[in-house]
C-alpha atoms as a PDB file:
ATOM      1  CA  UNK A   1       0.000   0.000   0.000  1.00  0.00           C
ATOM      2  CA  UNK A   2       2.511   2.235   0.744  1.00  0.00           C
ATOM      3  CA  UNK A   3       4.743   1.515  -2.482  1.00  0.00           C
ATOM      4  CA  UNK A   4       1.198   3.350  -4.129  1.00  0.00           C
ATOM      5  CA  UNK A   5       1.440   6.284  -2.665  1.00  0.00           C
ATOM      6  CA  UNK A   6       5.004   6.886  -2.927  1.00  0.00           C
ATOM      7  CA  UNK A   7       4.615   6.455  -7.006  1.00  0.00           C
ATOM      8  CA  UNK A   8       1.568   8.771  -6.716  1.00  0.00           C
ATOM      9  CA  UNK A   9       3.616  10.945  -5.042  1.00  0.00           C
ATOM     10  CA  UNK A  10       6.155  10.984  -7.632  1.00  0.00           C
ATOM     11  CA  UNK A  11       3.693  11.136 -10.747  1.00  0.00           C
ATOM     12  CA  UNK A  12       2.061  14.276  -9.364  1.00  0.00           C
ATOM     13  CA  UNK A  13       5.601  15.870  -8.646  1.00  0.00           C
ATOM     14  CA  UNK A  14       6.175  15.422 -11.559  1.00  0.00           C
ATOM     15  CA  UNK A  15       2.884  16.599 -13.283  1.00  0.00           C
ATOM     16  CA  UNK A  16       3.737  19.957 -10.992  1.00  0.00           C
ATOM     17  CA  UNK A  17       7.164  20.188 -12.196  1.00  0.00           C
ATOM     18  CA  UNK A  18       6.224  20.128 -16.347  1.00  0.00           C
ATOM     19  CA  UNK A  19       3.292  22.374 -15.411  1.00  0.00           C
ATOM     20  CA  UNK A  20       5.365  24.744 -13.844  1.00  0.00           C
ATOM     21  CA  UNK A  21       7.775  24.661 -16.626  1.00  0.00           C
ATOM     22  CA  UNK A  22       4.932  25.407 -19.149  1.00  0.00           C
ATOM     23  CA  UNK A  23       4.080  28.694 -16.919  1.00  0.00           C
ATOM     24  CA  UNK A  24       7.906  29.319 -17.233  1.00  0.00           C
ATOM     25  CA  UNK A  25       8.210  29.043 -20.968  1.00  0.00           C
ATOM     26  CA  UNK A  26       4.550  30.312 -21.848  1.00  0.00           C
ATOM     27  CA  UNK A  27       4.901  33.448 -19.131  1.00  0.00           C
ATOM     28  CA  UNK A  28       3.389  36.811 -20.112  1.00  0.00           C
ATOM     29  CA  UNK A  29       5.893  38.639 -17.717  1.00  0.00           C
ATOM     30  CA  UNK A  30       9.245  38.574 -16.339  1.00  0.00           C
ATOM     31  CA  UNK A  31       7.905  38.207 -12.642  1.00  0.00           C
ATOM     32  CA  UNK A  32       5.377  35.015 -13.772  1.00  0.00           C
ATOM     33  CA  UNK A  33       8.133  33.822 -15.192  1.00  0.00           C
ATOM     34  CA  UNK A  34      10.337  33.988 -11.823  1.00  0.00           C
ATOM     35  CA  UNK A  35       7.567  32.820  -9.976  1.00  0.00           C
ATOM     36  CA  UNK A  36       7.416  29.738 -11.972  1.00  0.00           C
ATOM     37  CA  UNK A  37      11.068  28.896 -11.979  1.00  0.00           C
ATOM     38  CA  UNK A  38      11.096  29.691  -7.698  1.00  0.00           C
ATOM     39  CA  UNK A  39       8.150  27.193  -8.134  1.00  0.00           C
ATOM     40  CA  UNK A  40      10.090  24.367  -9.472  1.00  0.00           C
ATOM     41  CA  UNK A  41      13.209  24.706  -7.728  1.00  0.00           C
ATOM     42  CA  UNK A  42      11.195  24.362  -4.785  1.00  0.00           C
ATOM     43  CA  UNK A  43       9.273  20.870  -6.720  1.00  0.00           C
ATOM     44  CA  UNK A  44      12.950  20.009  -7.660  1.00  0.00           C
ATOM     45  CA  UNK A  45      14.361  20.102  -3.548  1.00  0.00           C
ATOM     46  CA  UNK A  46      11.418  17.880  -2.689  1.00  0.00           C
ATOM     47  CA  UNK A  47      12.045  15.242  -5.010  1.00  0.00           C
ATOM     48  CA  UNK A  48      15.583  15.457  -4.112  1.00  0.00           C
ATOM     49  CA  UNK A  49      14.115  14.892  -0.630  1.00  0.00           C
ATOM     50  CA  UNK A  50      11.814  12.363  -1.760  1.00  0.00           C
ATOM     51  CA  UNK A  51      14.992  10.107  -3.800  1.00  0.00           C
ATOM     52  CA  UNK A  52      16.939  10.687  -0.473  1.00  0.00           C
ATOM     53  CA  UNK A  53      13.585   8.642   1.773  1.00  0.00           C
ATOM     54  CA  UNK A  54      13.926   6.455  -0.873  1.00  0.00           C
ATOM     55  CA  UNK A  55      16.872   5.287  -0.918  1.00  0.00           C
ATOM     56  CA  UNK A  56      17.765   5.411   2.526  1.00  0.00           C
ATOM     57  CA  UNK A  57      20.614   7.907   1.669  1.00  0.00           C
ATOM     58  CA  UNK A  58      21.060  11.266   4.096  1.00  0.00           C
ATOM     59  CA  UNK A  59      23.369  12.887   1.177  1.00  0.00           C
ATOM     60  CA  UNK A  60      20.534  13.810  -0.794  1.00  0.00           C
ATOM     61  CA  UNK A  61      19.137  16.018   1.653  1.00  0.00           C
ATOM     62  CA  UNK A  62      22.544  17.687   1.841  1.00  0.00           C
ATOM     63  CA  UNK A  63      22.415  18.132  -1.691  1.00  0.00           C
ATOM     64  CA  UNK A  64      18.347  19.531  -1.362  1.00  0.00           C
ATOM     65  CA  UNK A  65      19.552  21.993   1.160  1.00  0.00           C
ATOM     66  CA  UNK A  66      22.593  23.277  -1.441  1.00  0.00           C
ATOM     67  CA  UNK A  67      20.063  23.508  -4.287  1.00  0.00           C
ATOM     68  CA  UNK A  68      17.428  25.383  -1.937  1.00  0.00           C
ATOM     69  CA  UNK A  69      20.096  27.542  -0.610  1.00  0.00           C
ATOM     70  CA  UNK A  70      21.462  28.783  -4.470  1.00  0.00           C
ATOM     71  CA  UNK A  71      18.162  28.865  -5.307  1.00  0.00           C
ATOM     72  CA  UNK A  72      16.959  31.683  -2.663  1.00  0.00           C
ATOM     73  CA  UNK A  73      20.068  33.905  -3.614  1.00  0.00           C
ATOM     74  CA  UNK A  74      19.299  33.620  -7.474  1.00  0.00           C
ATOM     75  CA  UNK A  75      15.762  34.169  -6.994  1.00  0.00           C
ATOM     76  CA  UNK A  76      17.109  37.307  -4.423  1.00  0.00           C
ATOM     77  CA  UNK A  77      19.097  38.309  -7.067  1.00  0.00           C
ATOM     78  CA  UNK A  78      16.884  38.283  -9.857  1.00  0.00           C
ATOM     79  CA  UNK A  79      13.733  39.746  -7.670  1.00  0.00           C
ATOM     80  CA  UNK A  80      16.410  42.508  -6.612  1.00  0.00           C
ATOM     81  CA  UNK A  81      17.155  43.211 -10.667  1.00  0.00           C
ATOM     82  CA  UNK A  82      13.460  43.614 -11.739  1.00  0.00           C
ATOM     83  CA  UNK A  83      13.026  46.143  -9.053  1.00  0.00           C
ATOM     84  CA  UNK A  84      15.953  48.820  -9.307  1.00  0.00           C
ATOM     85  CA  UNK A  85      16.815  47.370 -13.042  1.00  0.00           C
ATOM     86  CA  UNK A  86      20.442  47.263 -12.060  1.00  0.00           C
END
């Protein structure tokens, strides 16, 4: 039973992550588009999280918390560009 809902997990992680890529490529704006790409870094970190339960194997977590951490200073980074336009 619980081998189900771990692949159901996965298929709608996966549904979120291509949908989220569609908003990023199909975007009217700049900001949707950063919105969407802060979206599936955060999708991305929890299937790195979910591979890591998985497989019994801490070092993916290590590698989540990288990922989430270079994610929040490029999103900063970016967020901080569309508002001053440096």
């Amino acid at each position: 039973m619980s081998a189900i809902i771990y692949h159901i997990a996965a298929i709608v992680s996966l549904i979120a992550l291509f949908l989220t890529f569609l908003r990023l490529i199909l975007g009217p704006d700049l900001p949707n588009r950063t919105v969407a790409l802060d979206a599936m870094t955060i999708i991305t970190i929890s299937v790195i999280g979910f591979i890591g339960f998985l497989t019994k194997r801490v070092i993916y977590l290590d590698v989540a918390i990288v990922y989430g951490l270079i994610s929040f200073i490029g999103i900063v980074a970016l967020a901080r560009y569309l508002e001053r336009g440096i």
